[in-house]
PDB file of N, CA and C in Angstrom:
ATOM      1  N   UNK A   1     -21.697  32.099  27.606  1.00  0.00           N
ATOM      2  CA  UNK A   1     -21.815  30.667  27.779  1.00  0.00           C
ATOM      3  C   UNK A   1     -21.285  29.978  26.521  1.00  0.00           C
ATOM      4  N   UNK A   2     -20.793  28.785  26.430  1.00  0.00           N
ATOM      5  CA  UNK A   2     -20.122  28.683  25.832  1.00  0.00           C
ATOM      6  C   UNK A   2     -21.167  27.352  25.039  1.00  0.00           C
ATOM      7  N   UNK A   3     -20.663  26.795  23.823  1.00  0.00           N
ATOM      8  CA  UNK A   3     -22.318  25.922  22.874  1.00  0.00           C
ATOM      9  C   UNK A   3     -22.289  25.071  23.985  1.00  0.00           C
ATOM     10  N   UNK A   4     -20.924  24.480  24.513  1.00  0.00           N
ATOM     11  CA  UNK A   4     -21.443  22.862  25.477  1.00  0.00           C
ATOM     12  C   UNK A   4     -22.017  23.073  26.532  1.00  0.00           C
ATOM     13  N   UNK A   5     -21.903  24.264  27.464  1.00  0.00           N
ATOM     14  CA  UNK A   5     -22.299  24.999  28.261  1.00  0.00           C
ATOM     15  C   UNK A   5     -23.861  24.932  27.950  1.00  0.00           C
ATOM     16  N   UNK A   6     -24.311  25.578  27.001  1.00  0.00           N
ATOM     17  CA  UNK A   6     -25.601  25.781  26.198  1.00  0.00           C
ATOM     18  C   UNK A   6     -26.078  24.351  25.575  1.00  0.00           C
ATOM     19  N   UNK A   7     -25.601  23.268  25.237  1.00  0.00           N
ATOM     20  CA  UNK A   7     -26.118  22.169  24.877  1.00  0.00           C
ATOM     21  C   UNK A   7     -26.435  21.470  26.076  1.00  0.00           C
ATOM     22  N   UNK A   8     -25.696  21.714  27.414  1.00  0.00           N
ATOM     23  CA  UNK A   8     -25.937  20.966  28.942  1.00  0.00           C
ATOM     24  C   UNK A   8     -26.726  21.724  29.399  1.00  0.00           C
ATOM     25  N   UNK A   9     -27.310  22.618  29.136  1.00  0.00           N
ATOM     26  CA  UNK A   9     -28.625  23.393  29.817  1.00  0.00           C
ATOM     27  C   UNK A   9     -29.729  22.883  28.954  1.00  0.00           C
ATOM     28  N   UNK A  10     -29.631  22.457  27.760  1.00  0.00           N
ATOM     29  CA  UNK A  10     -31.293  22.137  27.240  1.00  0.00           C
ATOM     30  C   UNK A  10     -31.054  21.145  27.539  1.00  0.00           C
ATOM     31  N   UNK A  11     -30.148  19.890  28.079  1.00  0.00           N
ATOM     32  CA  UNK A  11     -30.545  18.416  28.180  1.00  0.00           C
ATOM     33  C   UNK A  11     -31.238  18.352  29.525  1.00  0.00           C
ATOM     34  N   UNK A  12     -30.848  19.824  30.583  1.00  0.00           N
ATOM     35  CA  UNK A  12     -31.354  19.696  31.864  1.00  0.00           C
ATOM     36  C   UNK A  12     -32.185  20.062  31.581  1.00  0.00           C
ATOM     37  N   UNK A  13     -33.005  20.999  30.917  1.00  0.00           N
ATOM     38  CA  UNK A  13     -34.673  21.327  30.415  1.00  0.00           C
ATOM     39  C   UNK A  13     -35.075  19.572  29.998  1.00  0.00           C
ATOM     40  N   UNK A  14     -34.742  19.140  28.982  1.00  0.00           N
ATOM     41  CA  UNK A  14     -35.328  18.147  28.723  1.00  0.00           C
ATOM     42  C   UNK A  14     -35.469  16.749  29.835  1.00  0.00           C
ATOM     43  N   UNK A  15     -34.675  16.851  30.384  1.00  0.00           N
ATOM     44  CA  UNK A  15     -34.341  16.077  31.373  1.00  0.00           C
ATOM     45  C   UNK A  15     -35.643  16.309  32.985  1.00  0.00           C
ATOM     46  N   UNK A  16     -35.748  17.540  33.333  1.00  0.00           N
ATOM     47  CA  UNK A  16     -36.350  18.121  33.670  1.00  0.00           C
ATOM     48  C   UNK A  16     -37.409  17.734  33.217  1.00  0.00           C
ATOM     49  N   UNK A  17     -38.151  17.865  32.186  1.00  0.00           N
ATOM     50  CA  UNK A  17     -39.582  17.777  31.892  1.00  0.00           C
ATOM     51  C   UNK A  17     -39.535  16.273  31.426  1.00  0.00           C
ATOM     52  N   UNK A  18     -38.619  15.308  31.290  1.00  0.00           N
ATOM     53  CA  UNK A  18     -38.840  13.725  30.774  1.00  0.00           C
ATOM     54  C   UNK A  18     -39.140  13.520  32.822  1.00  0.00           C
ATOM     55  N   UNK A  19     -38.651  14.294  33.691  1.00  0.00           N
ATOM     56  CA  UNK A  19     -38.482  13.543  35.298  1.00  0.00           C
ATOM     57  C   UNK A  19     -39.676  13.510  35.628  1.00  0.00           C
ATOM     58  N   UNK A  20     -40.217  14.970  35.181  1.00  0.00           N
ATOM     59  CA  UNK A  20     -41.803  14.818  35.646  1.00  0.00           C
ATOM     60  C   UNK A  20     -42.668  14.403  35.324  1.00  0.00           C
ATOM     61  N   UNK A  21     -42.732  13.898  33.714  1.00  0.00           N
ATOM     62  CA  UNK A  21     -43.560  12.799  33.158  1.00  0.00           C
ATOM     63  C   UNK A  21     -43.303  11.454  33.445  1.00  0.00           C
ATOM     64  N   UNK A  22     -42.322  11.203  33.751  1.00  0.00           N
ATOM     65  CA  UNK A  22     -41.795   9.754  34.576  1.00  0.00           C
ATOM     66  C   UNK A  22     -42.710  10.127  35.827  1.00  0.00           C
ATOM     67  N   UNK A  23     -42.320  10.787  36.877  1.00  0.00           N
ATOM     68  CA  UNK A  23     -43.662  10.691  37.919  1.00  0.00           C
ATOM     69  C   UNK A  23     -44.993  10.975  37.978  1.00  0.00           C
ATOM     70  N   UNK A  24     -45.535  11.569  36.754  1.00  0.00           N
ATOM     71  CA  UNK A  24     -46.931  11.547  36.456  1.00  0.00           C
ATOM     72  C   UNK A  24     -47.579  10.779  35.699  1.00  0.00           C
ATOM     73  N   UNK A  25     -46.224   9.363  35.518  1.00  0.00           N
ATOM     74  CA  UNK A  25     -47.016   8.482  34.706  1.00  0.00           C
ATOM     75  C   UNK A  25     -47.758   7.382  35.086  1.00  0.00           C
ATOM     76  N   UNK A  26     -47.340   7.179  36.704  1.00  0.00           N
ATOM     77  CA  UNK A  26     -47.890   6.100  37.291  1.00  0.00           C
ATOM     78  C   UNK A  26     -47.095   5.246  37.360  1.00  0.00           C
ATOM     79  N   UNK A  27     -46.221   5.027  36.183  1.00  0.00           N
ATOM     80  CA  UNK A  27     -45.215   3.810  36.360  1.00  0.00           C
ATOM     81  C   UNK A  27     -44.201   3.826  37.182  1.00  0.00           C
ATOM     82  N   UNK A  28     -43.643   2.370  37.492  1.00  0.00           N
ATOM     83  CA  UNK A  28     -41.954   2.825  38.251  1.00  0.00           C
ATOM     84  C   UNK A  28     -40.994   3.438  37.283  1.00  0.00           C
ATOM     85  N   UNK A  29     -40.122   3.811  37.873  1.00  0.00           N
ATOM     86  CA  UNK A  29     -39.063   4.291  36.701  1.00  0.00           C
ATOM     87  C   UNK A  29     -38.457   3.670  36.142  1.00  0.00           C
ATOM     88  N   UNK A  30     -38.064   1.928  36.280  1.00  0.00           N
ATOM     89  CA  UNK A  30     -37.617   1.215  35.737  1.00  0.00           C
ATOM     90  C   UNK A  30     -38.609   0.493  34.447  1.00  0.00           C
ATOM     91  N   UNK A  31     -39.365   0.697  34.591  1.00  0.00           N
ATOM     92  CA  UNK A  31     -40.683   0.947  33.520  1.00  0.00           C
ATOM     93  C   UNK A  31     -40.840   1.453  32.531  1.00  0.00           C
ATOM     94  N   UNK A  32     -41.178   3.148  32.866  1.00  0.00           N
ATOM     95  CA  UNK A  32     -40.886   4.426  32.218  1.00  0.00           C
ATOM     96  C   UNK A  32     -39.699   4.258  31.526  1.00  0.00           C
ATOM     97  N   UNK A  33     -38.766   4.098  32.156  1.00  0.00           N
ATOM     98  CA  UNK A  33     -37.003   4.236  31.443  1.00  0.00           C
ATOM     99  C   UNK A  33     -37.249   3.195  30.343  1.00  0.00           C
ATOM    100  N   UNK A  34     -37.666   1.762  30.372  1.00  0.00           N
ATOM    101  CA  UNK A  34     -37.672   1.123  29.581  1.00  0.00           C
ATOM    102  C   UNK A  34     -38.512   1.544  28.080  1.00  0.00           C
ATOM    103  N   UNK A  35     -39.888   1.562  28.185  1.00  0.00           N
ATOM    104  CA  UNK A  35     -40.616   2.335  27.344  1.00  0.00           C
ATOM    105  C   UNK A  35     -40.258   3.767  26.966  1.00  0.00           C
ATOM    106  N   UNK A  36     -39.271   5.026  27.244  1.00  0.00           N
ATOM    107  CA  UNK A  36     -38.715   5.592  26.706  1.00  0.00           C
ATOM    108  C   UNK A  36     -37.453   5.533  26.238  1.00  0.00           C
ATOM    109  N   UNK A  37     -36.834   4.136  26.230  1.00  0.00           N
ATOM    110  CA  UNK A  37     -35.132   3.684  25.144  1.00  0.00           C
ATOM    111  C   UNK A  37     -34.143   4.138  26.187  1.00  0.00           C
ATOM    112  N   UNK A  38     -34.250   4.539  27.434  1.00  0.00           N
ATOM    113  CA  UNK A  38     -33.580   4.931  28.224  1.00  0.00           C
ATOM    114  C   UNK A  38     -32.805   4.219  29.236  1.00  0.00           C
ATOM    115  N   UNK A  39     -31.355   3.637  29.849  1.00  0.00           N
ATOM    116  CA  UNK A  39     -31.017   3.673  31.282  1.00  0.00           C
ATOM    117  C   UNK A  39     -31.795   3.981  32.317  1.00  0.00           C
ATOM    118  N   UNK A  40     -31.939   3.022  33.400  1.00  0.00           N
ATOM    119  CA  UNK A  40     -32.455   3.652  34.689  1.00  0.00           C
ATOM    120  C   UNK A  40     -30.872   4.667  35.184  1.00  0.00           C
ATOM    121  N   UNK A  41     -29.683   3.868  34.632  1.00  0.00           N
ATOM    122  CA  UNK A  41     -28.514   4.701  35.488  1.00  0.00           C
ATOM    123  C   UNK A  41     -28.380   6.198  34.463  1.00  0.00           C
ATOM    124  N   UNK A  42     -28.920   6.518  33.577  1.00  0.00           N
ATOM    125  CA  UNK A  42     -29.287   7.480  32.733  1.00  0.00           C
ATOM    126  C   UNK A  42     -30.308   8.817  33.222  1.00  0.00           C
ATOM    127  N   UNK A  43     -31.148   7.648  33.984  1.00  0.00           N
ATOM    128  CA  UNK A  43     -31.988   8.428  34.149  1.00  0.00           C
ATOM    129  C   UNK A  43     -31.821   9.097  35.655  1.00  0.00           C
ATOM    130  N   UNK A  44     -31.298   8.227  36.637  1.00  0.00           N
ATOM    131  CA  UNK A  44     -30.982   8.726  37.464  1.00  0.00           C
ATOM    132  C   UNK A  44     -29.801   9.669  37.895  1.00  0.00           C
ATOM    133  N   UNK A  45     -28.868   9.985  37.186  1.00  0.00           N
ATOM    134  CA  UNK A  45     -27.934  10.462  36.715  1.00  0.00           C
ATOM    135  C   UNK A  45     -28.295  11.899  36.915  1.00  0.00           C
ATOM    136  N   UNK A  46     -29.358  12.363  36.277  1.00  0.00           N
ATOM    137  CA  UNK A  46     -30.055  13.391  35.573  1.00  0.00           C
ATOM    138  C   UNK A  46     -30.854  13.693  36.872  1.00  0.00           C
ATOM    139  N   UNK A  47     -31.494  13.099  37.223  1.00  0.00           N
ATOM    140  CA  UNK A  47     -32.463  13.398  38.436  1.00  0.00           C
ATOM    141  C   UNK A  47     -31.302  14.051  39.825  1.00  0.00           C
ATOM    142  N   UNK A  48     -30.135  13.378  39.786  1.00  0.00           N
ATOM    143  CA  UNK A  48     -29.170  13.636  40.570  1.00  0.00           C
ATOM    144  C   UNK A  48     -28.686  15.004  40.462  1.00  0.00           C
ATOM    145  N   UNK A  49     -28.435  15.363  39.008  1.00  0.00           N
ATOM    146  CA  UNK A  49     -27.776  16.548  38.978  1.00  0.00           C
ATOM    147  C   UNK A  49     -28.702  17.633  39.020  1.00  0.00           C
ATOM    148  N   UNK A  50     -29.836  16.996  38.363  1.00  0.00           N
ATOM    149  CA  UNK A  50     -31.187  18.547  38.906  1.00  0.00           C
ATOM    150  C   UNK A  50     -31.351  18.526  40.268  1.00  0.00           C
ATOM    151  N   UNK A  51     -31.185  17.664  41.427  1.00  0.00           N
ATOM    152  CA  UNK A  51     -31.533  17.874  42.367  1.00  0.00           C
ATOM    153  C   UNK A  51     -30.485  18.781  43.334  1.00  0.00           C
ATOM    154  N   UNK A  52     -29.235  18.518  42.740  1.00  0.00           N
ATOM    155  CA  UNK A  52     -28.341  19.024  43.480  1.00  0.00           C
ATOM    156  C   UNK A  52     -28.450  20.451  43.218  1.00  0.00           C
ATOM    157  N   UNK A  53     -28.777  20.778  42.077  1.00  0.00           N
ATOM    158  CA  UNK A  53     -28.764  22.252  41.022  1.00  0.00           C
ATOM    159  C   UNK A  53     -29.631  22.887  42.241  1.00  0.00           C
ATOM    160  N   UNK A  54     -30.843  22.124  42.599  1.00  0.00           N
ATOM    161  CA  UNK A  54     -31.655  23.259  43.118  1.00  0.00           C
ATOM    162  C   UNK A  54     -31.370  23.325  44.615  1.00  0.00           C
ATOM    163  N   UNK A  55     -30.724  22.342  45.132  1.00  0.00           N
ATOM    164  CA  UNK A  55     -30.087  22.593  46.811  1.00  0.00           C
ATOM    165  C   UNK A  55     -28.648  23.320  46.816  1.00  0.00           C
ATOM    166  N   UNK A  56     -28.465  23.473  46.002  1.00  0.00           N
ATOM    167  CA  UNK A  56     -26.754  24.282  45.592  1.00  0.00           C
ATOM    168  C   UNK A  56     -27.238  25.859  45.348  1.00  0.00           C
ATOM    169  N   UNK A  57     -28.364  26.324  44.331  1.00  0.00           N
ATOM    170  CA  UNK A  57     -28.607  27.519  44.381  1.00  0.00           C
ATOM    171  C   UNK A  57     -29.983  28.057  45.182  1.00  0.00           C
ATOM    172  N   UNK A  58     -30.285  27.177  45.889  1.00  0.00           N
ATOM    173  CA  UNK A  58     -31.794  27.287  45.712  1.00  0.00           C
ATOM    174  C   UNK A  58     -32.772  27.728  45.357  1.00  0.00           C
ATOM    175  N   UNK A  59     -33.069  27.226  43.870  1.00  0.00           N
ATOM    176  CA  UNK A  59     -33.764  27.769  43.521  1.00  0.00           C
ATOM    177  C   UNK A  59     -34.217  26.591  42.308  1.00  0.00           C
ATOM    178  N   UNK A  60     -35.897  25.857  42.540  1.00  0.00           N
ATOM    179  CA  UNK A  60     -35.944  24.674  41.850  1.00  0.00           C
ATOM    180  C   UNK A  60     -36.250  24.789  40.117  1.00  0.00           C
ATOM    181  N   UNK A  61     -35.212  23.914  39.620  1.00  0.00           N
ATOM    182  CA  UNK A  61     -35.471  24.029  37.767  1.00  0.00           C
ATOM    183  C   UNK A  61     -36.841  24.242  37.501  1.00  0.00           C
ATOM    184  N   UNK A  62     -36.802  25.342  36.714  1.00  0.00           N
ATOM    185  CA  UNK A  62     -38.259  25.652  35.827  1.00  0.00           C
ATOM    186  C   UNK A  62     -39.316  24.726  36.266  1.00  0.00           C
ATOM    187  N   UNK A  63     -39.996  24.276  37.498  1.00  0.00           N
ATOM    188  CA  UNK A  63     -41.282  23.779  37.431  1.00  0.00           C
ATOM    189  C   UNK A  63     -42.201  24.638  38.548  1.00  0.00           C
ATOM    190  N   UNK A  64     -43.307  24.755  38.037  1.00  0.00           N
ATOM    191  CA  UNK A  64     -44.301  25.691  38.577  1.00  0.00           C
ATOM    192  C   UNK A  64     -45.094  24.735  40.143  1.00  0.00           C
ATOM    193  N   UNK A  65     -45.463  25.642  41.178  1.00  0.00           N
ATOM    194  CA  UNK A  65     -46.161  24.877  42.387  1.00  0.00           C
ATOM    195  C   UNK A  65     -47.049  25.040  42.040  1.00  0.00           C
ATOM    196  N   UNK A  66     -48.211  24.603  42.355  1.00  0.00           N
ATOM    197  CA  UNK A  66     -49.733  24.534  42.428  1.00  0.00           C
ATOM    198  C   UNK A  66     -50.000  24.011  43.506  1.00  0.00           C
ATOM    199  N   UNK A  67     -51.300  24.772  44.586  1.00  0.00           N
ATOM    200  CA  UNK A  67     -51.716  24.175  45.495  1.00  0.00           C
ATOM    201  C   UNK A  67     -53.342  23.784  45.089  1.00  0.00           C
ATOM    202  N   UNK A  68     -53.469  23.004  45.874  1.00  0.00           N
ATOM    203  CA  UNK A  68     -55.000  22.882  45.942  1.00  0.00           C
ATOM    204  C   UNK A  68     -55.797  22.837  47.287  1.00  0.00           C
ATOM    205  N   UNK A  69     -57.301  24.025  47.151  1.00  0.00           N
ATOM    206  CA  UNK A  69     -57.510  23.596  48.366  1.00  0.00           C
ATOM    207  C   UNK A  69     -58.734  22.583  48.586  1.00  0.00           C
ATOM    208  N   UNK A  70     -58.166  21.882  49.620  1.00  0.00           N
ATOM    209  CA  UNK A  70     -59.366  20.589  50.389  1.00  0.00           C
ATOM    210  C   UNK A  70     -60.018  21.343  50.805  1.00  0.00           C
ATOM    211  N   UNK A  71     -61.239  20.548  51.308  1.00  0.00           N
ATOM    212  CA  UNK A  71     -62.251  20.570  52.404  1.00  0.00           C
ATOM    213  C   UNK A  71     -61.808  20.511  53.608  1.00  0.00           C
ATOM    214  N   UNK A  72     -62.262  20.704  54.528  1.00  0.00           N
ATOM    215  CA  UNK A  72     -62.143  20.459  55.582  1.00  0.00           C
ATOM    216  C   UNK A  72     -62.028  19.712  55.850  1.00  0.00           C
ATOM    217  N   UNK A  73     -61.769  18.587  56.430  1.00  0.00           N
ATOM    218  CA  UNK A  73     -61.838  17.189  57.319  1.00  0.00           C
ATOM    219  C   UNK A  73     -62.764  17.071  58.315  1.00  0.00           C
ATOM    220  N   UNK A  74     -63.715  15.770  58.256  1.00  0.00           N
ATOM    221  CA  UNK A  74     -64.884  16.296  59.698  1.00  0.00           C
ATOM    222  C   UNK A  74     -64.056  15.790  60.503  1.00  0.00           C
ATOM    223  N   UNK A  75     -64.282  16.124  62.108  1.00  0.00           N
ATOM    224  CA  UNK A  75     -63.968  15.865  62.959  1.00  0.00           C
ATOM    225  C   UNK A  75     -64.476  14.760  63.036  1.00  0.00           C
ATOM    226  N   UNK A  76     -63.367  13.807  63.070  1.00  0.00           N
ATOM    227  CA  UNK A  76     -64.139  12.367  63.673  1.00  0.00           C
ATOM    228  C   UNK A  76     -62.914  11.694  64.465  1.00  0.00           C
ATOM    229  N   UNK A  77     -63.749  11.155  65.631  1.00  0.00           N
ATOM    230  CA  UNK A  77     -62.307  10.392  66.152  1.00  0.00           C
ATOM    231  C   UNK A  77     -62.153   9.519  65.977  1.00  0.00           C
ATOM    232  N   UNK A  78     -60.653   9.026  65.524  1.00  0.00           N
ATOM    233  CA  UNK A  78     -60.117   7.573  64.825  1.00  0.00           C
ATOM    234  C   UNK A  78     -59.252   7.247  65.863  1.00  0.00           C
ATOM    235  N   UNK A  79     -58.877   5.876  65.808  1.00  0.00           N
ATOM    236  CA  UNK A  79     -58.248   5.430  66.620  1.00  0.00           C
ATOM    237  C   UNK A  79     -57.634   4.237  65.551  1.00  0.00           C
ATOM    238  N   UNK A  80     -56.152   4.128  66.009  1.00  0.00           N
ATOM    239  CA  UNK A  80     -55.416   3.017  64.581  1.00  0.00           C
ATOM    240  C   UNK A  80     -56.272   1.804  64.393  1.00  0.00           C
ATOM    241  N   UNK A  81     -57.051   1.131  65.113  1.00  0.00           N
ATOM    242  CA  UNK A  81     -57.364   0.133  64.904  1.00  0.00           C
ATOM    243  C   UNK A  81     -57.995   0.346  63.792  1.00  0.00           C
ATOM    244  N   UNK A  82     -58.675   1.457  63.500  1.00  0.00           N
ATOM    245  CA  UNK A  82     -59.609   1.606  62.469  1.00  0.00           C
ATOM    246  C   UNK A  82     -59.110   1.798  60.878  1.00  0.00           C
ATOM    247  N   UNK A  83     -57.801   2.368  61.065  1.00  0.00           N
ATOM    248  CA  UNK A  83     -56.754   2.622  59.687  1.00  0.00           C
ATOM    249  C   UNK A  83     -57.152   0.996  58.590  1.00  0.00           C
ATOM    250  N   UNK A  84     -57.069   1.989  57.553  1.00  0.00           N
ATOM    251  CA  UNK A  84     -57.212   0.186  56.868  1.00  0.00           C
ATOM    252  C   UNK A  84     -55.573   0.114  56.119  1.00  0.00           C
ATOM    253  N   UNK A  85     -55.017   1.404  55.749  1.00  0.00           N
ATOM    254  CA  UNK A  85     -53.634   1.391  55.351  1.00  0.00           C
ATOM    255  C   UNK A  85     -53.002   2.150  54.959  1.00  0.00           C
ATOM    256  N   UNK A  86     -51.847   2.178  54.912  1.00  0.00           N
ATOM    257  CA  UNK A  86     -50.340   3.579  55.190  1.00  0.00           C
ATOM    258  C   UNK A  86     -49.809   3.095  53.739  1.00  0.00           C
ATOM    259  N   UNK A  87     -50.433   4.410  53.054  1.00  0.00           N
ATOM    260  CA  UNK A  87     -49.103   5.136  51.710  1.00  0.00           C
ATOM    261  C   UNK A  87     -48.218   5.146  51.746  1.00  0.00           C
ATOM    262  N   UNK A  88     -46.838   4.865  51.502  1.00  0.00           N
ATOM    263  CA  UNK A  88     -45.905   5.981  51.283  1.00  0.00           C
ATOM    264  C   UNK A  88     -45.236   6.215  49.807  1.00  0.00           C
ATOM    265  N   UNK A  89     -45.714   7.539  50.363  1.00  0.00           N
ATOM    266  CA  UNK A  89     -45.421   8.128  48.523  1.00  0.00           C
ATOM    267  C   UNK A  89     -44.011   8.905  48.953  1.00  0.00           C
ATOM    268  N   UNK A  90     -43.002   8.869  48.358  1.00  0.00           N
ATOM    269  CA  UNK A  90     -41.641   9.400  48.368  1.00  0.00           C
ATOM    270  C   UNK A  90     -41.062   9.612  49.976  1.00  0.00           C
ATOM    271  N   UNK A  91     -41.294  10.715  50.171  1.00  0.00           N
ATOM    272  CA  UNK A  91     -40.968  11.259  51.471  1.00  0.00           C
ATOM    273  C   UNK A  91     -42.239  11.304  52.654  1.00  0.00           C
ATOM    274  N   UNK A  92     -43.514  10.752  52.020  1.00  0.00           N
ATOM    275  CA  UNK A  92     -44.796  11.612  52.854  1.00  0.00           C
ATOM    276  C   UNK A  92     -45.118   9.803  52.892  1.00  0.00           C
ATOM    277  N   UNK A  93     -46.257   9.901  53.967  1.00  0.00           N
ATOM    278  CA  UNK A  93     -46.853   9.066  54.974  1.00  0.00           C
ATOM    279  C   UNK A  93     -48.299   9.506  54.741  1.00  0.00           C
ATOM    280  N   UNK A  94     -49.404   8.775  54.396  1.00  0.00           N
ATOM    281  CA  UNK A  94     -50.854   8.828  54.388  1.00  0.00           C
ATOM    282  C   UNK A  94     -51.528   7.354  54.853  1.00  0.00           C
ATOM    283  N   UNK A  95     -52.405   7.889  56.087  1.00  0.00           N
ATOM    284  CA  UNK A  95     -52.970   6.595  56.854  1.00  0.00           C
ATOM    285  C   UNK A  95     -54.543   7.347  55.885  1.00  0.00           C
ATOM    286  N   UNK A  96     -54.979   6.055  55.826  1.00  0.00           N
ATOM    287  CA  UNK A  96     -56.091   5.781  54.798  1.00  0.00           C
ATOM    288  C   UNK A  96     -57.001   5.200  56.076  1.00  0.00           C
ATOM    289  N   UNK A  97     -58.394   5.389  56.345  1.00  0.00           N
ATOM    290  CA  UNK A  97     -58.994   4.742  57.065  1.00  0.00           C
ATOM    291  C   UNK A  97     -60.231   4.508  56.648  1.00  0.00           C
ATOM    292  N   UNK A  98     -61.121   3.485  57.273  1.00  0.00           N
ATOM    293  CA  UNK A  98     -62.383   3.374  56.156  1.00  0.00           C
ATOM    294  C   UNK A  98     -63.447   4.592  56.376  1.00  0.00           C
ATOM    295  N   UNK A  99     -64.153   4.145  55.107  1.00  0.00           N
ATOM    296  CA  UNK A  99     -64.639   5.755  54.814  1.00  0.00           C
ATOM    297  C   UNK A  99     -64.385   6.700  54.195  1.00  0.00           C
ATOM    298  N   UNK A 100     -63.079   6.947  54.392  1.00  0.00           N
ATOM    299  CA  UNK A 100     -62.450   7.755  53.146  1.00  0.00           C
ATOM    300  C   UNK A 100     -63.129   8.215  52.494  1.00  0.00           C
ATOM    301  N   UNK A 101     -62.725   9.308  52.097  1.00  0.00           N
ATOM    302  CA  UNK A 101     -63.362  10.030  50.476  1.00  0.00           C
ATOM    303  C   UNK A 101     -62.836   9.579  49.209  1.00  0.00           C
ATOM    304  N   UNK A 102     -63.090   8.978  48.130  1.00  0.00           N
ATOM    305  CA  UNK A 102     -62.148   8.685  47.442  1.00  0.00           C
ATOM    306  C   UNK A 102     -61.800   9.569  46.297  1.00  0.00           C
ATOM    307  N   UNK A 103     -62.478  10.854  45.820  1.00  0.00           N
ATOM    308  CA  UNK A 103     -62.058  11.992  45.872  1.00  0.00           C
ATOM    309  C   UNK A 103     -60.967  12.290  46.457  1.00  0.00           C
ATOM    310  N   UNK A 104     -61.163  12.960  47.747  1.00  0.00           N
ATOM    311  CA  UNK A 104     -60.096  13.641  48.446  1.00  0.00           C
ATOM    312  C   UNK A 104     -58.741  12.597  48.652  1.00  0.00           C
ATOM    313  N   UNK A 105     -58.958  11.201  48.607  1.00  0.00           N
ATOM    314  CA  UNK A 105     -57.580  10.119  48.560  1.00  0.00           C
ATOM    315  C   UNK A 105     -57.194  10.733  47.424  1.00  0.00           C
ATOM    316  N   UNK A 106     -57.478  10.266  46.056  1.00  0.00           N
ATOM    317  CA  UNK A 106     -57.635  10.574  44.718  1.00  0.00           C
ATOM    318  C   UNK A 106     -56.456  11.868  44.241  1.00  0.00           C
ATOM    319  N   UNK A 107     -56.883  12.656  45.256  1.00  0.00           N
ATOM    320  CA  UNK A 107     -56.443  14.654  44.921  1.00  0.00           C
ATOM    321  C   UNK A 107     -55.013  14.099  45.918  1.00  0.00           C
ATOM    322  N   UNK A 108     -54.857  13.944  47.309  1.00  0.00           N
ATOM    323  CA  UNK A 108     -53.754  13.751  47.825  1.00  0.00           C
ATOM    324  C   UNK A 108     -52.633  12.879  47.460  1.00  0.00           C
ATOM    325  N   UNK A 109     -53.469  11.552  46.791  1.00  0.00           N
ATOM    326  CA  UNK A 109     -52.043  10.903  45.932  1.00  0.00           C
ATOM    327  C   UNK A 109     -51.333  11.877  45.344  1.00  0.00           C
ATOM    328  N   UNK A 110     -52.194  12.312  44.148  1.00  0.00           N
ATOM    329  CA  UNK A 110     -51.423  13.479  43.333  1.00  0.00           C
ATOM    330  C   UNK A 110     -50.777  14.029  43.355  1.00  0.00           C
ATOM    331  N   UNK A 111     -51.077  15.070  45.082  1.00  0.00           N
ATOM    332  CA  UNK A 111     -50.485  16.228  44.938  1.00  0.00           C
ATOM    333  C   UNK A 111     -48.803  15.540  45.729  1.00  0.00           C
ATOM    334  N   UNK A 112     -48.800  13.955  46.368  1.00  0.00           N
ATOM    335  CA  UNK A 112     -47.637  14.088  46.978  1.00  0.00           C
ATOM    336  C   UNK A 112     -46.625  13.299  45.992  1.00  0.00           C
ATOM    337  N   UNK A 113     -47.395  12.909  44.781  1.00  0.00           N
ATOM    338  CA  UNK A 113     -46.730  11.841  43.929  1.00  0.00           C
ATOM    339  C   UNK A 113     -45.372  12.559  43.533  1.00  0.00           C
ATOM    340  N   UNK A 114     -44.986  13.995  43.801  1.00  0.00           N
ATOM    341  CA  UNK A 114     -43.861  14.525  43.237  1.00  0.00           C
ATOM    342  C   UNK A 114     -43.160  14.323  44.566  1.00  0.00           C
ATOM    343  N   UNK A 115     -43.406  14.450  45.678  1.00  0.00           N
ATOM    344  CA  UNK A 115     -42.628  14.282  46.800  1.00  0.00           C
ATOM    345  C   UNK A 115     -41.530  12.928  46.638  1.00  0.00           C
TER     346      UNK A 115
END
C-alpha cells in the first residue's frame, strides 16, 4: 500500500468513528458538523464513501453489532385510533401508543438511531 493509500484508510477510520458519534449525539448533522469545525458537504462526502465501501465488498467498516434483548410485548389489542405517534428514525417506522413503556421506547430509539 502505498503512504496515500495508507493516509486514506486512517481518514476512513476516523471518519468512521467521527459518523457514529455524530449519530449518538442526538444532534442533526448540520449541528454536529458545525460544533466539530466541519462541512456538512465534508461530512457527507465521507459517510458516502463508507457506505459504498461496505455495499461494494460487503463487509461493514470496523463497527461492532450489539443486540439487545426486550421483553416480551403483552398482548394487547390496539387499534390506530389509539396510536398517539409514528417515529421515523432513518429507515425504520415506530407507532408509539399510550401506555408505552418508556423504558422499552427509550432502548428502541437507540437501537434504531443508527438505521
Amino acid at each position: 500500500m502505498t503512504s496515500n493509500e495508507l493516509k486514506h484508510e486512517a481518514k476512513k477510520q476516523e471518519w468512521n468513528i467521527a459518523i457514529q458519534e455524530c449519530r449518538g449525539s442526538g444532534l442533526s448533522v448540520s449541528e454536529w458538523c458545525r460544533q466539530q469545525g466541519v462541512t456538512t458537504t465534508t461530512y457527507y462526502r465521507w459517510e458516502r464513501e463508507l457506505l459504498t465501501g461496505v455495499r461494494s465488498n460487503g463487509t461493514p467498516p470496523s463497527t461492532t453489532v450489539t443486540f439487545a434483548e426486550l421483553p416480551a410485548p403483552k398482548q394487547v389489542s390496539r387499534n390506530v385510533a389509539e396510536r398517539c405517534a409514528t417515529l421515523h428514525i432513518g429507515s425504520a417506522s415506530l407507532d408509539i401508543y399510550s401506555g408505552c413503556d418508556a423504558e422499552q421506547l427509550k432502548m428502541l430509539v437507540e437501537l434504531l438511531r443508527p438505521c
